[in-house]
PDB file of N, CA and C in Angstrom:
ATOM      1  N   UNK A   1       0.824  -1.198   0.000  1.00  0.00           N
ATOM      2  CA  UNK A   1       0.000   0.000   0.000  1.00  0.00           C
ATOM      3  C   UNK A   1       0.864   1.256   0.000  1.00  0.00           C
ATOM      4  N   UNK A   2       2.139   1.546   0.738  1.00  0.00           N
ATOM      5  CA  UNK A   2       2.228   2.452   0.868  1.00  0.00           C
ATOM      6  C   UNK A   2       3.772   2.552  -0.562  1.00  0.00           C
ATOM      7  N   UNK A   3       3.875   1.635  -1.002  1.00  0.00           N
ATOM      8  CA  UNK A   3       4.674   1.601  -2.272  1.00  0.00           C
ATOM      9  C   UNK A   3       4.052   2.439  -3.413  1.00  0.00           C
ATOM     10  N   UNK A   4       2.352   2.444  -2.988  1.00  0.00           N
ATOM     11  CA  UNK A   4       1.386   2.668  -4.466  1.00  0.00           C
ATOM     12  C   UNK A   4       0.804   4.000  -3.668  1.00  0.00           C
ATOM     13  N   UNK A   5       0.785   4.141  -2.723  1.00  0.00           N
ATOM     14  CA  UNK A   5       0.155   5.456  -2.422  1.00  0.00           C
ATOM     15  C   UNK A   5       1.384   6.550  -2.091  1.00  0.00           C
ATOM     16  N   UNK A   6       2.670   6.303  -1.844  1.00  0.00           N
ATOM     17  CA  UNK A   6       3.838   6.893  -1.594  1.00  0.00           C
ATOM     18  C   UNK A   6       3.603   8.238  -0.731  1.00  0.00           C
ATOM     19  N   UNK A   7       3.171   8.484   0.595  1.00  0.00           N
ATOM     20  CA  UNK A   7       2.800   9.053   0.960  1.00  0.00           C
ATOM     21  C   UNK A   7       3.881   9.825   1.623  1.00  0.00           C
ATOM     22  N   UNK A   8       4.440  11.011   2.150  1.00  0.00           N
ATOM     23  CA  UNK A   8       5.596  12.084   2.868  1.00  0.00           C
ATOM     24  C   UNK A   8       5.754  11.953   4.041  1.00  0.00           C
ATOM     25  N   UNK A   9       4.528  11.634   4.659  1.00  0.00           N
ATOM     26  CA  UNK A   9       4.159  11.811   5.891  1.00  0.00           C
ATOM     27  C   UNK A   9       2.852  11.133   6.808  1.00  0.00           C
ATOM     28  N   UNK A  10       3.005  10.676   7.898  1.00  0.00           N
ATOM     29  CA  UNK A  10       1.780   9.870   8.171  1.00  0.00           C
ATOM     30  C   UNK A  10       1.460   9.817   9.420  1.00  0.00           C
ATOM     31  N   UNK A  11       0.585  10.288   9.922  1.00  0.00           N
ATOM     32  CA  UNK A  11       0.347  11.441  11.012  1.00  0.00           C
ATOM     33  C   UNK A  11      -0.614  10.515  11.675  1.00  0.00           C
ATOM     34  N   UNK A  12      -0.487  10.184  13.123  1.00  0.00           N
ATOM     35  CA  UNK A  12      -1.166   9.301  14.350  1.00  0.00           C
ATOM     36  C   UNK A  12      -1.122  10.083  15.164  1.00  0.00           C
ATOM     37  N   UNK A  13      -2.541   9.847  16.580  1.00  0.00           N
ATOM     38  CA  UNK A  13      -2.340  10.044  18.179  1.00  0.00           C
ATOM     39  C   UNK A  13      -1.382   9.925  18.576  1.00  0.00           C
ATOM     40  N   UNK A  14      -0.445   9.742  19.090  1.00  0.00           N
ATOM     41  CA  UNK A  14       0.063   9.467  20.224  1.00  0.00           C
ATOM     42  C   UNK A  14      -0.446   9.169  21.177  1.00  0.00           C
ATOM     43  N   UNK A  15      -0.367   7.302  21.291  1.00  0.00           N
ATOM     44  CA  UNK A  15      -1.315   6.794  21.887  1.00  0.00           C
ATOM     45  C   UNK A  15      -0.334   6.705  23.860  1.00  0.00           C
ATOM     46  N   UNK A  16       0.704   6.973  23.701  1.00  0.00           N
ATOM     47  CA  UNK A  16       1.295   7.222  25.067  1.00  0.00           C
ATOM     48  C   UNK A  16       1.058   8.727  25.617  1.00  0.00           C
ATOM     49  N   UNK A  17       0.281   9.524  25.068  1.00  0.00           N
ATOM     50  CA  UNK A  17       0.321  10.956  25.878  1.00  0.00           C
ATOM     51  C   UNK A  17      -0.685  10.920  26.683  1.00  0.00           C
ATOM     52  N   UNK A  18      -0.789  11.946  27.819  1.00  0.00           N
ATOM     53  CA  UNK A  18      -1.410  12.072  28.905  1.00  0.00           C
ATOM     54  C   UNK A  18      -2.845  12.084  28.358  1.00  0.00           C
ATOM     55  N   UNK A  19      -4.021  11.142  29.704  1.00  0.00           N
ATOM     56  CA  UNK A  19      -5.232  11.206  29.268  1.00  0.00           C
ATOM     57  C   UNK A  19      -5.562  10.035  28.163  1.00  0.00           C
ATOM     58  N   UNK A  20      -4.728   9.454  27.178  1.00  0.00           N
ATOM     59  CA  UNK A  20      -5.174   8.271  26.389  1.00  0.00           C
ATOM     60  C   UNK A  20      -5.032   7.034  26.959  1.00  0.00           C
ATOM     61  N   UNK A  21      -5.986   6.223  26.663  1.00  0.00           N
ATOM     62  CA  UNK A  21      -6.014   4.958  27.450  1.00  0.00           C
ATOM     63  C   UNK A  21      -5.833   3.933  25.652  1.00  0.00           C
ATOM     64  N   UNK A  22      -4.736   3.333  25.729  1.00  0.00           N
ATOM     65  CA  UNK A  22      -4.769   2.562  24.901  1.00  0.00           C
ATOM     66  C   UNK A  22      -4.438   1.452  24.758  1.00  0.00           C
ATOM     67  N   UNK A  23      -4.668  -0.060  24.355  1.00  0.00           N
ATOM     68  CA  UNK A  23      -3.972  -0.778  24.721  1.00  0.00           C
ATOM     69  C   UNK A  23      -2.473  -1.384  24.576  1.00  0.00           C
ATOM     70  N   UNK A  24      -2.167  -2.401  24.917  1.00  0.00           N
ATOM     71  CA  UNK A  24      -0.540  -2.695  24.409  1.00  0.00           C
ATOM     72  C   UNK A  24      -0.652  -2.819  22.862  1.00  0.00           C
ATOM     73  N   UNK A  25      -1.705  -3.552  22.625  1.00  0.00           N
ATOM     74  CA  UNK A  25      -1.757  -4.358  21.295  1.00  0.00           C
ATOM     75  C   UNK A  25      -1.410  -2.491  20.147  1.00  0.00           C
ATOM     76  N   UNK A  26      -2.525  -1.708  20.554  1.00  0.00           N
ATOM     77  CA  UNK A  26      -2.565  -0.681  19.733  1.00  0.00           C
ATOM     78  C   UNK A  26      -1.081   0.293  20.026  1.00  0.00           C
ATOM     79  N   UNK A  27      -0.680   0.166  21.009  1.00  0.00           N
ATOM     80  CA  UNK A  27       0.748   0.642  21.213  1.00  0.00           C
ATOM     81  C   UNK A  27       1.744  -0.350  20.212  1.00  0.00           C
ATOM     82  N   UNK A  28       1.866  -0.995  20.413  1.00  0.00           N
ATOM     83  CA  UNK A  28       2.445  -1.889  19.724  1.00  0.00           C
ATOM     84  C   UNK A  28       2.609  -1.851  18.085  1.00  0.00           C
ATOM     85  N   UNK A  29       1.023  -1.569  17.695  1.00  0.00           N
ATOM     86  CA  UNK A  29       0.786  -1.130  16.423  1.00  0.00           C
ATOM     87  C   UNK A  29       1.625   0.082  15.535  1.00  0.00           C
ATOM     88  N   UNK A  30       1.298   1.129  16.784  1.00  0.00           N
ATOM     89  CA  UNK A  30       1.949   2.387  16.706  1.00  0.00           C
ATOM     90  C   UNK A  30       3.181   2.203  16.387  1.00  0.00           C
ATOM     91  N   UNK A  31       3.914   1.846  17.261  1.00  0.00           N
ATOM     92  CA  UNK A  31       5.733   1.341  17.263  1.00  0.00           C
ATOM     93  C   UNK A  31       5.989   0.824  15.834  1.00  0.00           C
ATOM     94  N   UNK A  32       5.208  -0.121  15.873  1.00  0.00           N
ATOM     95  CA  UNK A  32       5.591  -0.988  14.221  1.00  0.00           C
ATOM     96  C   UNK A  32       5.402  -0.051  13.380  1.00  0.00           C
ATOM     97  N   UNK A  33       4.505   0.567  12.993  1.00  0.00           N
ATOM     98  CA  UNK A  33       4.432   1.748  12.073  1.00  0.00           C
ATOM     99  C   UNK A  33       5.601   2.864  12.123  1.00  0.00           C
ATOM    100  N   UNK A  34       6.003   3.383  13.321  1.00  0.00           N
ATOM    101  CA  UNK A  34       6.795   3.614  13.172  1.00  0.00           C
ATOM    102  C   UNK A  34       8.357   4.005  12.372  1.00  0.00           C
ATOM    103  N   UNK A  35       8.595   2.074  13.132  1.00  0.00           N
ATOM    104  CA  UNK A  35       9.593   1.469  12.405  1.00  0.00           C
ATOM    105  C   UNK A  35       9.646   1.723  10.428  1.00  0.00           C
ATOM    106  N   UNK A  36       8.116   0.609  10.577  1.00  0.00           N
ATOM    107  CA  UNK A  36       8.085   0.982   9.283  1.00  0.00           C
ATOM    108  C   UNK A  36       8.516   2.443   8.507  1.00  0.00           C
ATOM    109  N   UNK A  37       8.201   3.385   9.144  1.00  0.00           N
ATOM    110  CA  UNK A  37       7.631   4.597   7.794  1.00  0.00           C
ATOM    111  C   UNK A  37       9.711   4.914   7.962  1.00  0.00           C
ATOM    112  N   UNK A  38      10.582   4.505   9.212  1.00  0.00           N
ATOM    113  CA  UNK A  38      11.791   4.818   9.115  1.00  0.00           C
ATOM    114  C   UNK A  38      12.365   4.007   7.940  1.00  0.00           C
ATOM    115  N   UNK A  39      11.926   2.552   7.724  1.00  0.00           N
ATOM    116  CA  UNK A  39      12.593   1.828   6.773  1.00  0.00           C
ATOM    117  C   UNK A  39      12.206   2.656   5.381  1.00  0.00           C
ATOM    118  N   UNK A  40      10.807   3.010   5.155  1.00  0.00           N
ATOM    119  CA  UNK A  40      10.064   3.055   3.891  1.00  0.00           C
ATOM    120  C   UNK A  40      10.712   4.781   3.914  1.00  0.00           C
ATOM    121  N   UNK A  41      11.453   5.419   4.559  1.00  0.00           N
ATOM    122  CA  UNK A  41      11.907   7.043   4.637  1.00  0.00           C
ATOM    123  C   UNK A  41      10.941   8.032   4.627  1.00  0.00           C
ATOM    124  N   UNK A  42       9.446   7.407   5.470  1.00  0.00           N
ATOM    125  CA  UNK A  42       8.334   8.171   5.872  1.00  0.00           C
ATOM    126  C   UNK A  42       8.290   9.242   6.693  1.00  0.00           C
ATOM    127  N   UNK A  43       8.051  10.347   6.881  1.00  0.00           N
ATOM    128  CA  UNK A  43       7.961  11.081   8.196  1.00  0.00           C
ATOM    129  C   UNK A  43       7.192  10.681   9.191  1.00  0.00           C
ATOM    130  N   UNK A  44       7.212  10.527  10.448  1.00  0.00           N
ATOM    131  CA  UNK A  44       6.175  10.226  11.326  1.00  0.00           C
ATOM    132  C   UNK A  44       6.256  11.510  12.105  1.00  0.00           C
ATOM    133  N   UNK A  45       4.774  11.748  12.003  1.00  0.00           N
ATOM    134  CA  UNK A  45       4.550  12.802  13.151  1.00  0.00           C
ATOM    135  C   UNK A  45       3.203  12.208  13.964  1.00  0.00           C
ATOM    136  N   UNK A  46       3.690  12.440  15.168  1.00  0.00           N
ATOM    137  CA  UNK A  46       2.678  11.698  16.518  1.00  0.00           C
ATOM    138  C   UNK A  46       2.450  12.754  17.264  1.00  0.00           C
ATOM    139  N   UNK A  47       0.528  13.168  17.241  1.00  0.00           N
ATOM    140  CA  UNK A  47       0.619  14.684  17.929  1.00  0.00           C
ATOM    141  C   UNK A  47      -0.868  13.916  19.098  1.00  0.00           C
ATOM    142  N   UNK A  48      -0.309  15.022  20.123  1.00  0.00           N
ATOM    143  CA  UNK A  48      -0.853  14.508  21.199  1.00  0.00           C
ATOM    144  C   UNK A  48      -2.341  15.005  21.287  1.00  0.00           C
ATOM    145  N   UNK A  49      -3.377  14.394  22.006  1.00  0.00           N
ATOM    146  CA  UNK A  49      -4.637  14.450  21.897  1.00  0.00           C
ATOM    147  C   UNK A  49      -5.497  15.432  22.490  1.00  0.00           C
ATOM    148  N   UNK A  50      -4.301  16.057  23.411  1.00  0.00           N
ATOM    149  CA  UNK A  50      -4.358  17.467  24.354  1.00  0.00           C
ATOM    150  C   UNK A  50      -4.572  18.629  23.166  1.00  0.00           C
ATOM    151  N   UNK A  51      -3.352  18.134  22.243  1.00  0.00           N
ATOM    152  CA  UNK A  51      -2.767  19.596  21.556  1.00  0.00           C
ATOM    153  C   UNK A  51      -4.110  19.522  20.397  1.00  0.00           C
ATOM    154  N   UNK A  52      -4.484  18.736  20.061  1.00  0.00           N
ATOM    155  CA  UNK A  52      -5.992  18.309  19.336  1.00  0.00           C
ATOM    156  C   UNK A  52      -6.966  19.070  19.891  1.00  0.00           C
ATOM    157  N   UNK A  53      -7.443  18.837  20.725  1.00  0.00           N
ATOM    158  CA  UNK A  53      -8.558  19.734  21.207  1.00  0.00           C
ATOM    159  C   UNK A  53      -8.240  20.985  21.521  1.00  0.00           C
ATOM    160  N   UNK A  54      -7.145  21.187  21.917  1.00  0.00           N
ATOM    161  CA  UNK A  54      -6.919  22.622  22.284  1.00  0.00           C
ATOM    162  C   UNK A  54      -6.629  23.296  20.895  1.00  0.00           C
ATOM    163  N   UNK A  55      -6.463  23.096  19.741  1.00  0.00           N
ATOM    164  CA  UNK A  55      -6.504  23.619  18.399  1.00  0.00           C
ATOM    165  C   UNK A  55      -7.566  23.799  18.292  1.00  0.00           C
ATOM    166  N   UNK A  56      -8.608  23.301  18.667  1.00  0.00           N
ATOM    167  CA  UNK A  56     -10.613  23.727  18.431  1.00  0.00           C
ATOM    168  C   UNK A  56     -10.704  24.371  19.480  1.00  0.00           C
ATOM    169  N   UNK A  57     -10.910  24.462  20.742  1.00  0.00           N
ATOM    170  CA  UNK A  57     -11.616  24.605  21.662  1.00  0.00           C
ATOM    171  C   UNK A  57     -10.355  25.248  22.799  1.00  0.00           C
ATOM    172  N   UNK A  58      -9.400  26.039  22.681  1.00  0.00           N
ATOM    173  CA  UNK A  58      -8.455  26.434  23.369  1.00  0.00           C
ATOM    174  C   UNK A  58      -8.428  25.273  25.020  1.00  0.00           C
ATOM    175  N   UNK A  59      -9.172  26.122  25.913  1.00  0.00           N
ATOM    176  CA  UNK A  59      -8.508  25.336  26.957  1.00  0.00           C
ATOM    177  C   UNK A  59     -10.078  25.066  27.493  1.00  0.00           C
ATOM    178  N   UNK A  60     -11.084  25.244  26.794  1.00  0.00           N
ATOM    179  CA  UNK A  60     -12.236  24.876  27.262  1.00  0.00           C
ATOM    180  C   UNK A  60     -12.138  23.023  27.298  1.00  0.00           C
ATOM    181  N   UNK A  61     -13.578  22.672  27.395  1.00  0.00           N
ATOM    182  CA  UNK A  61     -13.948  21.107  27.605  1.00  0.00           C
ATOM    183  C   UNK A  61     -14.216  20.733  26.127  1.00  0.00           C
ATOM    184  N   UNK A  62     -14.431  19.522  25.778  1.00  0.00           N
ATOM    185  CA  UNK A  62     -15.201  19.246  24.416  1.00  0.00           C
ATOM    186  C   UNK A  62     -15.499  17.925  24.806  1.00  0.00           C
ATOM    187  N   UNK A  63     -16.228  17.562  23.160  1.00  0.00           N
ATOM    188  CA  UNK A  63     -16.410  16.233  23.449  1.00  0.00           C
ATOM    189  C   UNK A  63     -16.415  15.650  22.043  1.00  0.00           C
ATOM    190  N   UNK A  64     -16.311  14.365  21.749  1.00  0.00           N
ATOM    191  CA  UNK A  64     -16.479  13.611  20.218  1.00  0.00           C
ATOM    192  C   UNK A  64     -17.205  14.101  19.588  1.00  0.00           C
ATOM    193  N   UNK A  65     -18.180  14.686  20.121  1.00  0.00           N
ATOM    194  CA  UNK A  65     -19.347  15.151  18.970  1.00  0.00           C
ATOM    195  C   UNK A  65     -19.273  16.248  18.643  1.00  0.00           C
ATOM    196  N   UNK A  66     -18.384  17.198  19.668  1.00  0.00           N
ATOM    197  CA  UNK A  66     -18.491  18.669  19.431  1.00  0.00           C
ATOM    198  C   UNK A  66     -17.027  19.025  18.673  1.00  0.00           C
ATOM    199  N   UNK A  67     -16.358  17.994  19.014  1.00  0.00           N
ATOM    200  CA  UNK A  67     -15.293  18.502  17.870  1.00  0.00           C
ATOM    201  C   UNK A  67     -15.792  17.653  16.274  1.00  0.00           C
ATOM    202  N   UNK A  68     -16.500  17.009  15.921  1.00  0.00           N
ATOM    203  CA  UNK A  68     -17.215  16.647  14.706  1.00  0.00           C
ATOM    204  C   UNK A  68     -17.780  17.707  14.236  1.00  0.00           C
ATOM    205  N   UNK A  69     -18.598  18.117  15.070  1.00  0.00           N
ATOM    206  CA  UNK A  69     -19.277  19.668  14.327  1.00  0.00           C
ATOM    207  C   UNK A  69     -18.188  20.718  14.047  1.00  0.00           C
ATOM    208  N   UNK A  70     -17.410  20.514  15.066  1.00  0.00           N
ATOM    209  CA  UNK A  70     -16.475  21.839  14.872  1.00  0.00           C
ATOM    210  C   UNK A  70     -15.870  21.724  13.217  1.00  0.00           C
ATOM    211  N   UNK A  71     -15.762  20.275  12.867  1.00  0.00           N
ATOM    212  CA  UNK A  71     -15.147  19.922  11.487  1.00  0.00           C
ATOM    213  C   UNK A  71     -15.892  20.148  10.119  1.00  0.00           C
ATOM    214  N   UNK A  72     -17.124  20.294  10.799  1.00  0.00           N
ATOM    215  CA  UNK A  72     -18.071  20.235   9.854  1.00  0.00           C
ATOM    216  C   UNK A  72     -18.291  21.618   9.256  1.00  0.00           C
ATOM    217  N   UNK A  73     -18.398  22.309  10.489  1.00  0.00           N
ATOM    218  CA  UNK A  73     -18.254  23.705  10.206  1.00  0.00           C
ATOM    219  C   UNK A  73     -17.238  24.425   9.446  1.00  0.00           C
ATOM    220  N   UNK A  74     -16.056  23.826   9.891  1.00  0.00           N
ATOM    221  CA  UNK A  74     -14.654  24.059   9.190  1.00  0.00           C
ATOM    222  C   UNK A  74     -14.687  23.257   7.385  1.00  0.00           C
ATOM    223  N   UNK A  75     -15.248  22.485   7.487  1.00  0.00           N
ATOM    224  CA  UNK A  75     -15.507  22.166   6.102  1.00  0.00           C
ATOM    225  C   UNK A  75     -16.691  21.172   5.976  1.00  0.00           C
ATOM    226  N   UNK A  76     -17.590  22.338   5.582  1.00  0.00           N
ATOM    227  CA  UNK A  76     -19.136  21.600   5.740  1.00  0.00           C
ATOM    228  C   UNK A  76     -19.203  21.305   4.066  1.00  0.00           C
ATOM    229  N   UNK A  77     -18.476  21.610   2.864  1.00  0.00           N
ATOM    230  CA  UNK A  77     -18.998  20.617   1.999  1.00  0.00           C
ATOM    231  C   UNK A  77     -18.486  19.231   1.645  1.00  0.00           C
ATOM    232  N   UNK A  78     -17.284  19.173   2.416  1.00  0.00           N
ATOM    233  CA  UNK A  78     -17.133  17.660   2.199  1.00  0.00           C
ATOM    234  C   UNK A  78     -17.115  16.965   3.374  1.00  0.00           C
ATOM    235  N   UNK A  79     -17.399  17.311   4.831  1.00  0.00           N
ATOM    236  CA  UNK A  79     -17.904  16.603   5.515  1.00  0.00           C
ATOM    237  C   UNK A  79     -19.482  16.541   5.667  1.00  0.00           C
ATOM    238  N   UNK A  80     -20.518  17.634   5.359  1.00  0.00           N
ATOM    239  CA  UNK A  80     -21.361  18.079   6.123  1.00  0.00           C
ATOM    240  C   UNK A  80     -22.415  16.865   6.257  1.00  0.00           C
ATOM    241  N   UNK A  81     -22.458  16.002   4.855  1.00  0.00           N
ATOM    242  CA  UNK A  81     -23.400  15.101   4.900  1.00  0.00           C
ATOM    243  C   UNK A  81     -22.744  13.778   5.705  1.00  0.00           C
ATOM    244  N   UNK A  82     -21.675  13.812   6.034  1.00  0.00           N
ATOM    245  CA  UNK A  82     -21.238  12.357   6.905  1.00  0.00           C
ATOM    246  C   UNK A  82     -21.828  13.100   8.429  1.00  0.00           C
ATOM    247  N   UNK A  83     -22.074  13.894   8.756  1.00  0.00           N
ATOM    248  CA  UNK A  83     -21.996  14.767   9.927  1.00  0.00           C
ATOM    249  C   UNK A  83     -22.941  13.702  11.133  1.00  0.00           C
ATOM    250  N   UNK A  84     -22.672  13.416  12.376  1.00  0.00           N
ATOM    251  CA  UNK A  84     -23.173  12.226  13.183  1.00  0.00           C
ATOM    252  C   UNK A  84     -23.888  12.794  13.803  1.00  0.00           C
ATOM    253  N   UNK A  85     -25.131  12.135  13.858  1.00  0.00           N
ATOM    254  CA  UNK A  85     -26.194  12.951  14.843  1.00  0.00           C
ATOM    255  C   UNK A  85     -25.991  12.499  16.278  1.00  0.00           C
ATOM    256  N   UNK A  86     -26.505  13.802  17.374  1.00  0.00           N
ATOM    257  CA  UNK A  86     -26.052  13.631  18.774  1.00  0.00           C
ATOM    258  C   UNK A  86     -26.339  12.589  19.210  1.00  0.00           C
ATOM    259  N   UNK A  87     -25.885  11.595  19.886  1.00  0.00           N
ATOM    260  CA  UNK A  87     -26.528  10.392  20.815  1.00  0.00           C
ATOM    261  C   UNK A  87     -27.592  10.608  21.752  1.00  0.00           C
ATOM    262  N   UNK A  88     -27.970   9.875  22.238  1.00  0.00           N
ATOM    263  CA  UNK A  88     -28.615   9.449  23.317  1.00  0.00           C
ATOM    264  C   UNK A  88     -27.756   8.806  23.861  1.00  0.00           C
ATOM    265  N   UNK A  89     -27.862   8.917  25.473  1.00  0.00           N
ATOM    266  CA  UNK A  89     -27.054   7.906  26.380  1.00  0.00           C
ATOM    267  C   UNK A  89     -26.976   6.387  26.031  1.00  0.00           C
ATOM    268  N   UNK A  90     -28.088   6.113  25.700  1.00  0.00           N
ATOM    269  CA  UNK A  90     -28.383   4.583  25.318  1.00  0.00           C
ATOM    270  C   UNK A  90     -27.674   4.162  24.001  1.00  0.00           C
ATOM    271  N   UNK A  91     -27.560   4.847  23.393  1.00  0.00           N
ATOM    272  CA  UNK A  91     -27.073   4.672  21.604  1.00  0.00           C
ATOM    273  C   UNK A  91     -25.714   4.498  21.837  1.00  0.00           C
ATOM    274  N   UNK A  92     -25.421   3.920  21.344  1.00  0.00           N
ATOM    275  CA  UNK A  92     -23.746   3.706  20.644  1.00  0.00           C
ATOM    276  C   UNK A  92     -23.036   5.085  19.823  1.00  0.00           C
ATOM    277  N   UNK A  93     -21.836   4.532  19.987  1.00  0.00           N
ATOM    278  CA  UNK A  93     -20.902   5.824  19.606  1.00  0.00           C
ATOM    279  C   UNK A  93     -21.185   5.615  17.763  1.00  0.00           C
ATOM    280  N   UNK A  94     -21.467   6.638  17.043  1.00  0.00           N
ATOM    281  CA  UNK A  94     -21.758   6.808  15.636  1.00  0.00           C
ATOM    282  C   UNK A  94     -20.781   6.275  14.985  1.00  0.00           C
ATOM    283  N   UNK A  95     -20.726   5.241  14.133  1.00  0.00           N
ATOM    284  CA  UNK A  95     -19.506   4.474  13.426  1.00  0.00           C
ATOM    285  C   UNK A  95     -18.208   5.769  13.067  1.00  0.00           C
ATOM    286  N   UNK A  96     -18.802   6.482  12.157  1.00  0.00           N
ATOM    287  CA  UNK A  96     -18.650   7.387  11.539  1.00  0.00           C
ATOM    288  C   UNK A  96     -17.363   8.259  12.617  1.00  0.00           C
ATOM    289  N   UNK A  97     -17.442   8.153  13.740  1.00  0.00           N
ATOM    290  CA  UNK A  97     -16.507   9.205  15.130  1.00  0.00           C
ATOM    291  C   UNK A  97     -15.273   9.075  14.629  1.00  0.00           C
ATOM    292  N   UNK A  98     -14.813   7.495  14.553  1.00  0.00           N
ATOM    293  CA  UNK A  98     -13.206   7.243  14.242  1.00  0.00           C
ATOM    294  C   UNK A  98     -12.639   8.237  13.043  1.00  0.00           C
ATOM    295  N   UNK A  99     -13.047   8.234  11.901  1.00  0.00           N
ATOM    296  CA  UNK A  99     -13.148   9.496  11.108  1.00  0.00           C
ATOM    297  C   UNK A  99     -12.719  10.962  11.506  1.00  0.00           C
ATOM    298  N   UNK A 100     -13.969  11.048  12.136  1.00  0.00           N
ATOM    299  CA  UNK A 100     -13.477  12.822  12.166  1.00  0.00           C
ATOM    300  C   UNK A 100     -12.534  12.853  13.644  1.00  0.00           C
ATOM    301  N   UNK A 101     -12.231  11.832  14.459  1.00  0.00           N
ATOM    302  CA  UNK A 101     -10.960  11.944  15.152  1.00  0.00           C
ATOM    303  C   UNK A 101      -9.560  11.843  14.217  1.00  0.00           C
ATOM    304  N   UNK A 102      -9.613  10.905  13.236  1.00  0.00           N
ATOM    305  CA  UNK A 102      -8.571  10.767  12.270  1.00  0.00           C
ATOM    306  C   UNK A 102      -8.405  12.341  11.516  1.00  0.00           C
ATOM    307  N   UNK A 103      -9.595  12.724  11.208  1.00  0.00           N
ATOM    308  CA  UNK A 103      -9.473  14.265  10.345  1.00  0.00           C
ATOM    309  C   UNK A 103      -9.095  14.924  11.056  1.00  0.00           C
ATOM    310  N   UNK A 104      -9.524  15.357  12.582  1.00  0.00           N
ATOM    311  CA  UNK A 104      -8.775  15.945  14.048  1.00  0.00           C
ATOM    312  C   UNK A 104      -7.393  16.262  13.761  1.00  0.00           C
ATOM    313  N   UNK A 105      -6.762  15.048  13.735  1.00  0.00           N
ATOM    314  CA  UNK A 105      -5.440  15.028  14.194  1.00  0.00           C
ATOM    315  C   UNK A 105      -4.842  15.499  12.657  1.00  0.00           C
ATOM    316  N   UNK A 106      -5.666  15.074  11.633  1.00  0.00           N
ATOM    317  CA  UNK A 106      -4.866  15.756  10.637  1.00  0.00           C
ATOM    318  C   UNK A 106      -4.287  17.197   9.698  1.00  0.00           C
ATOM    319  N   UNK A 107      -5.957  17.662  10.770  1.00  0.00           N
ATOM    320  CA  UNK A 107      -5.734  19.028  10.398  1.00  0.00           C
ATOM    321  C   UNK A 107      -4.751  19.705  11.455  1.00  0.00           C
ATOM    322  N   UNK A 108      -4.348  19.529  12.730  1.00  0.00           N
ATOM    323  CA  UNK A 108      -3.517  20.177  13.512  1.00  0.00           C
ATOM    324  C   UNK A 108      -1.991  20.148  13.034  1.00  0.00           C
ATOM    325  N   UNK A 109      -1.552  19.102  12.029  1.00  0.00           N
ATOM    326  CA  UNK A 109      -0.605  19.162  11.634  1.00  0.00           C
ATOM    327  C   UNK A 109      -0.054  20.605  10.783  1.00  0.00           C
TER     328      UNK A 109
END
């Protein structure tokens, strides 16, 4: 994949910074990628999940859903129709979340 997509740079959480709960397995993941993007002469940049929200929402609170809107707003024609409607306590987290956490971290770069 990344022979055919040849990408510069490839931008993750940082799943060891303060406040993330992640497991070994997904730590682990991280590391290997890593490695990888050093063999393949990738850049890795790993930005922390603090510095994420505080790019939307300075030093206020947020939450999954409110930084989704915040994205939406920031680019409502090519997100606006994926856009996740609020939960209910009872409902499950919107498939769709992993996404605009991935877009999160990519726009702070």
């Amino acid at each position: 994949m990344v022979s055919r997509v040849q990408p510069e740079t490839v931008v993750l959480e940082d799943p060891r910074s303060a406040g993330v709960r992640r497991s070994g397995r997904i730590i682990a993941l991280c590391d290997e990628l890593g490695r990888r993007c050093t063999e393949w002469g990738v850049e890795l940049v790993m930005v922390d999940r603090v510095k994420v929200r505080r790019h939307f929402f300075g030093k206020g609170k947020s939450s999954k859903f409110a930084l989704a809107e915040a994205l939406v707003q920031r680019f409502p024609e090519e997100l606006g129709l994926w856009a996740p409607r609020k939960r209910k306590p009872w409902m499950s987290e919107d498939y769709r979340m992993d996404a605009f956490d991935a877009i999160a971290v990519g726009t702070v770069v």
